[in-house]
N, C-alpha and C. Protein backbone atom coordinates (compact mmCIF):
# COMPACT_ATOMS: atom_id res chain seq x y z
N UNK A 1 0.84 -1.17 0.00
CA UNK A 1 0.00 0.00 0.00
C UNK A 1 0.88 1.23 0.00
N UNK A 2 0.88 2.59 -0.96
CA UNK A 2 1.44 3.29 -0.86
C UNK A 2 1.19 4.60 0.38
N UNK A 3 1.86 4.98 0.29
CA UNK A 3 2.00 5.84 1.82
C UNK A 3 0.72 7.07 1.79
N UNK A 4 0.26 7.29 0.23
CA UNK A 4 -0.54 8.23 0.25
C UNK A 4 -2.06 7.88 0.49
N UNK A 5 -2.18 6.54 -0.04
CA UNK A 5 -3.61 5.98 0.29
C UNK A 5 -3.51 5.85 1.85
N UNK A 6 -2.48 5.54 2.32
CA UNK A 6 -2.48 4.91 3.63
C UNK A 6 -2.59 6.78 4.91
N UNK A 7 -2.57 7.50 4.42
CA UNK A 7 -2.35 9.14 4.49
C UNK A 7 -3.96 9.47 4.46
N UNK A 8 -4.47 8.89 3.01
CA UNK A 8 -5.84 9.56 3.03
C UNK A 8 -6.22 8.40 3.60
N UNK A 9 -6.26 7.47 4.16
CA UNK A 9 -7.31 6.63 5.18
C UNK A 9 -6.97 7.14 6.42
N UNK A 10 -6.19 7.49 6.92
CA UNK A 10 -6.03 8.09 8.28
C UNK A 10 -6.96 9.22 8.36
N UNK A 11 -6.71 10.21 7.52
CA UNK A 11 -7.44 11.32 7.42
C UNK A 11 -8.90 11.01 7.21
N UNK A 12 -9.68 10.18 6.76
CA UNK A 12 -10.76 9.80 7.21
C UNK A 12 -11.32 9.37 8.23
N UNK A 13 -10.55 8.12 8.89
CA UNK A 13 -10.42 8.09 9.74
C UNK A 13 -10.15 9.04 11.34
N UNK A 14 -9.50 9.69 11.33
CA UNK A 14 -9.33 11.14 11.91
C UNK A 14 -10.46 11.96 12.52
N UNK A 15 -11.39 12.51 11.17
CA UNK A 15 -12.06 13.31 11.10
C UNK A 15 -13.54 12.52 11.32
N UNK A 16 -13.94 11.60 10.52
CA UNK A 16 -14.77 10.51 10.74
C UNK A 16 -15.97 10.46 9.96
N UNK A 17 -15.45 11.35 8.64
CA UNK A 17 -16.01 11.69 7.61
C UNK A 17 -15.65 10.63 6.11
N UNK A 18 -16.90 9.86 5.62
CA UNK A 18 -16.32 8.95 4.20
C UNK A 18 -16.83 10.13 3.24
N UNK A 19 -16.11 9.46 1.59
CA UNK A 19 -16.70 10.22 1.14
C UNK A 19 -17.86 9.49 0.78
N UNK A 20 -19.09 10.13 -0.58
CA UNK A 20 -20.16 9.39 -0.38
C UNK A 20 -20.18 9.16 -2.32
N UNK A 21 -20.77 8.27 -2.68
CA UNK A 21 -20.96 7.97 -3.77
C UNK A 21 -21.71 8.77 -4.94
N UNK A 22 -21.38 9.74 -5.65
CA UNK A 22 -22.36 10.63 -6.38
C UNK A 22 -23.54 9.93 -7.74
N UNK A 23 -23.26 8.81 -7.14
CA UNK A 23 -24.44 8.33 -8.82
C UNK A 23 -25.53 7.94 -8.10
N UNK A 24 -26.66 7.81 -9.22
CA UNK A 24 -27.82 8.13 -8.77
C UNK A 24 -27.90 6.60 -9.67
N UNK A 25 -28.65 5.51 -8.88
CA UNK A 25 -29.05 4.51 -10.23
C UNK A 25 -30.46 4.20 -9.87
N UNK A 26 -31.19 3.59 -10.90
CA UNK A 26 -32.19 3.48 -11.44
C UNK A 26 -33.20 2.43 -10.14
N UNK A 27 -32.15 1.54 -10.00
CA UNK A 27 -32.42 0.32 -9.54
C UNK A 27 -32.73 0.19 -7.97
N UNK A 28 -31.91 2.12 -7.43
CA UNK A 28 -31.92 2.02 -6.30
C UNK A 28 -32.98 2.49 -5.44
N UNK A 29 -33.15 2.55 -3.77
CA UNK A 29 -34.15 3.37 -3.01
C UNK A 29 -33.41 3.98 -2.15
N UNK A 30 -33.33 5.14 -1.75
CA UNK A 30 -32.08 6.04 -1.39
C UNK A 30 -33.12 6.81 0.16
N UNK A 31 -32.54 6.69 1.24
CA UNK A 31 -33.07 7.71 2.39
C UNK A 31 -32.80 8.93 1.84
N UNK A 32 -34.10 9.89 2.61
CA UNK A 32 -33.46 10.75 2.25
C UNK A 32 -32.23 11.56 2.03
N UNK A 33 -31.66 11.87 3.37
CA UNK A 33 -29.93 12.30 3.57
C UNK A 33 -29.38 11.63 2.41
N UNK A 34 -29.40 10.10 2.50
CA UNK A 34 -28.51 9.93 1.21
C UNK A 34 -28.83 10.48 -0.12
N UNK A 35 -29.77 10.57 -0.61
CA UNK A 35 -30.28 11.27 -1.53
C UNK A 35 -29.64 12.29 -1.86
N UNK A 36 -30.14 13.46 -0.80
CA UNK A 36 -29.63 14.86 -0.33
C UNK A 36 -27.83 15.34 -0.71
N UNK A 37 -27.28 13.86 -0.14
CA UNK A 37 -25.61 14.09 -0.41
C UNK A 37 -25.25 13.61 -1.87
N UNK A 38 -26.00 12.81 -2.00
CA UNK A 38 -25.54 12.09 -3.38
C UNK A 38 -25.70 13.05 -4.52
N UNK A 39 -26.53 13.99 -4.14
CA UNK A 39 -26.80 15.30 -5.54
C UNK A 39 -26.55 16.49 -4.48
N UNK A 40 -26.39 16.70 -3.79
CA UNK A 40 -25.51 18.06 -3.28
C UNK A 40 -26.49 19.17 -2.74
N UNK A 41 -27.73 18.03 -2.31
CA UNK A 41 -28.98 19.27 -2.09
C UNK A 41 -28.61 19.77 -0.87
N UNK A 42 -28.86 21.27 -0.55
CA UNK A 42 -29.36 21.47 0.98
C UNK A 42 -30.56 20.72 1.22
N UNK A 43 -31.21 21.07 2.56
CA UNK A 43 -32.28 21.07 2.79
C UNK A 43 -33.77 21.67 2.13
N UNK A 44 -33.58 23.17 1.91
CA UNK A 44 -34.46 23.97 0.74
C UNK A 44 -33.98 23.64 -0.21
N UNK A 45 -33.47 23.07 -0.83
CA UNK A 45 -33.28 22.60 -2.11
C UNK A 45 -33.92 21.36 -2.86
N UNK A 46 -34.12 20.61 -1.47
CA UNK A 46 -34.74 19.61 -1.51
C UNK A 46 -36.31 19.57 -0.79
N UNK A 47 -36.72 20.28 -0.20
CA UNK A 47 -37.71 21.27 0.04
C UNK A 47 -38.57 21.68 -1.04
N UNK A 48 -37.87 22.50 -2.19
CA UNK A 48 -37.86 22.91 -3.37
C UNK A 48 -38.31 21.86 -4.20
N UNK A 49 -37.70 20.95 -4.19
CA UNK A 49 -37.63 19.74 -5.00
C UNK A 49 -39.07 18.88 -4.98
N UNK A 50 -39.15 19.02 -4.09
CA UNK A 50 -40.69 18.10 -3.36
C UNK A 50 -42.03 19.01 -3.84
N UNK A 51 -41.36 20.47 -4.19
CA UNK A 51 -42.60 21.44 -4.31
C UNK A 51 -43.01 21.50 -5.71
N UNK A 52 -41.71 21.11 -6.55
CA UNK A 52 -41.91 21.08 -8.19
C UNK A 52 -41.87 19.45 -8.51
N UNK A 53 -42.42 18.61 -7.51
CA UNK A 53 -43.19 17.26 -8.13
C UNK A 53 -42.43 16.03 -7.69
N UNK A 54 -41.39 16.43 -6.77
CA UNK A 54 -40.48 14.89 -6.61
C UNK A 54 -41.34 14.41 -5.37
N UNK A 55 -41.50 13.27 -5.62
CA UNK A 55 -42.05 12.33 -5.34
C UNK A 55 -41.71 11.51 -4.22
N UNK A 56 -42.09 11.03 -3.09
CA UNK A 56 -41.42 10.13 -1.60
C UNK A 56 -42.34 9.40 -1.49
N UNK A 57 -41.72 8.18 -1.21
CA UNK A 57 -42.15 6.86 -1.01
C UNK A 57 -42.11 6.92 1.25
N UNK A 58 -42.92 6.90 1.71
CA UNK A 58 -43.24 6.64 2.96
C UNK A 58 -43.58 5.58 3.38
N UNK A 59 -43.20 5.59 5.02
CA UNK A 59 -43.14 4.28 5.30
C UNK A 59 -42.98 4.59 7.27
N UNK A 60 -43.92 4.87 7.30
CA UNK A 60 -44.52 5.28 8.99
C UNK A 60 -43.70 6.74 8.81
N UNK A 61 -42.52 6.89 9.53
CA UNK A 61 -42.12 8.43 9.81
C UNK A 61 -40.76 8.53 8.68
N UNK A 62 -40.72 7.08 7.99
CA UNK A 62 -39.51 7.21 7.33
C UNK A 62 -39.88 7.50 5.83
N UNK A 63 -38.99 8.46 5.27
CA UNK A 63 -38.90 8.76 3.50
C UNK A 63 -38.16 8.34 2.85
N UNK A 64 -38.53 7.67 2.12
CA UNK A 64 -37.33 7.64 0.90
C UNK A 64 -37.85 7.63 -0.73
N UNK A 65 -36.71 8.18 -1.84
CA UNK A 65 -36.96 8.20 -2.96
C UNK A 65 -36.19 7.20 -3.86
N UNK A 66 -36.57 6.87 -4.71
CA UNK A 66 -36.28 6.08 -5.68
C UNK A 66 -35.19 6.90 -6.38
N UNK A 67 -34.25 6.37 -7.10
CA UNK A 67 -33.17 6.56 -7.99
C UNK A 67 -33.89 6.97 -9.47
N UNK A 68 -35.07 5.82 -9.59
CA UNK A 68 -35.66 6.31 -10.82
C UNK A 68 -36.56 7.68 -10.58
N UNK A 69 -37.21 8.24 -9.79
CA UNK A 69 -37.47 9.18 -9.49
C UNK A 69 -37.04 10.46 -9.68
N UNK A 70 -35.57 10.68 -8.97
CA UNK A 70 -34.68 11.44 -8.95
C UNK A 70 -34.41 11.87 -10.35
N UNK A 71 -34.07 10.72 -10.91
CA UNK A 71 -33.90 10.67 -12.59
C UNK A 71 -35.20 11.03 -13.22
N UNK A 72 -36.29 10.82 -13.15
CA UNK A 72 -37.47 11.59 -13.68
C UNK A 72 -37.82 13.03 -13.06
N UNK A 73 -37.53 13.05 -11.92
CA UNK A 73 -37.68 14.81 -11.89
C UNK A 73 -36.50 15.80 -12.24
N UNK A 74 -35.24 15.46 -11.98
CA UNK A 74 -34.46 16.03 -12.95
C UNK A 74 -34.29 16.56 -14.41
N UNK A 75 -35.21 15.18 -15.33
CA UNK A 75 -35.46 15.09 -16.61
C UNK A 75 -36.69 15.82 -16.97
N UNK A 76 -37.57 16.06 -15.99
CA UNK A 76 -38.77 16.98 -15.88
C UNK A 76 -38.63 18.62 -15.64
N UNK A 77 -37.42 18.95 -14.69
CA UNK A 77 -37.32 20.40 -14.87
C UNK A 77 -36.58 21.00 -15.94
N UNK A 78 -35.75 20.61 -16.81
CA UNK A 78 -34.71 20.62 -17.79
C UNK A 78 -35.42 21.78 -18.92
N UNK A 79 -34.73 23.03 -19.19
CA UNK A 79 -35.45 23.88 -19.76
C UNK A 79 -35.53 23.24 -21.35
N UNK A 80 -36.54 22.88 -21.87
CA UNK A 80 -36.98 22.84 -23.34
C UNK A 80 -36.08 24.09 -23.97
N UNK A 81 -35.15 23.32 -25.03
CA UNK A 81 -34.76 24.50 -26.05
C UNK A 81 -35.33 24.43 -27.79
């Protein structure tokens, strides 16, 4: 193992922060937060998001959205040229 991977695992370690995976797939069902990090929303952003049609799957107090979802409301606000 070179000294720099072994450098940035400490430093994760350390701080106690991973990083997080940015793809969105089709196949998946994502909590919210993960959602949220995986596309870089704040909170009003995702707030926002819910107000122009995205969609949550519930489940007593818990939310979550679909991957295909995400991918259809994205593909839904996209300005027509």
């Amino acid at each position: 193992m070179s000294k720099a991977s072994t450098t940035a695992k400490s430093e994760v370690a350390e701080c106690g922060v991973r990083p997080r995976p940015t793809l969105v797939t089709t196949g998946e069902i994502y909590g919210i937060d993960e959602a949220k990090a995986r596309l870089g929303w704040s909170n009003s952003a995702f707030r926002a998001a819910k107000r122009r049609g995205l969609r949550l799957l519930v489940c007593g107090k818990r939310r979550y959205v679909t991957g295909s979802e995400i991918l259809r409301f994205l593909e839904s606000i996209q300005d027509p040229k």
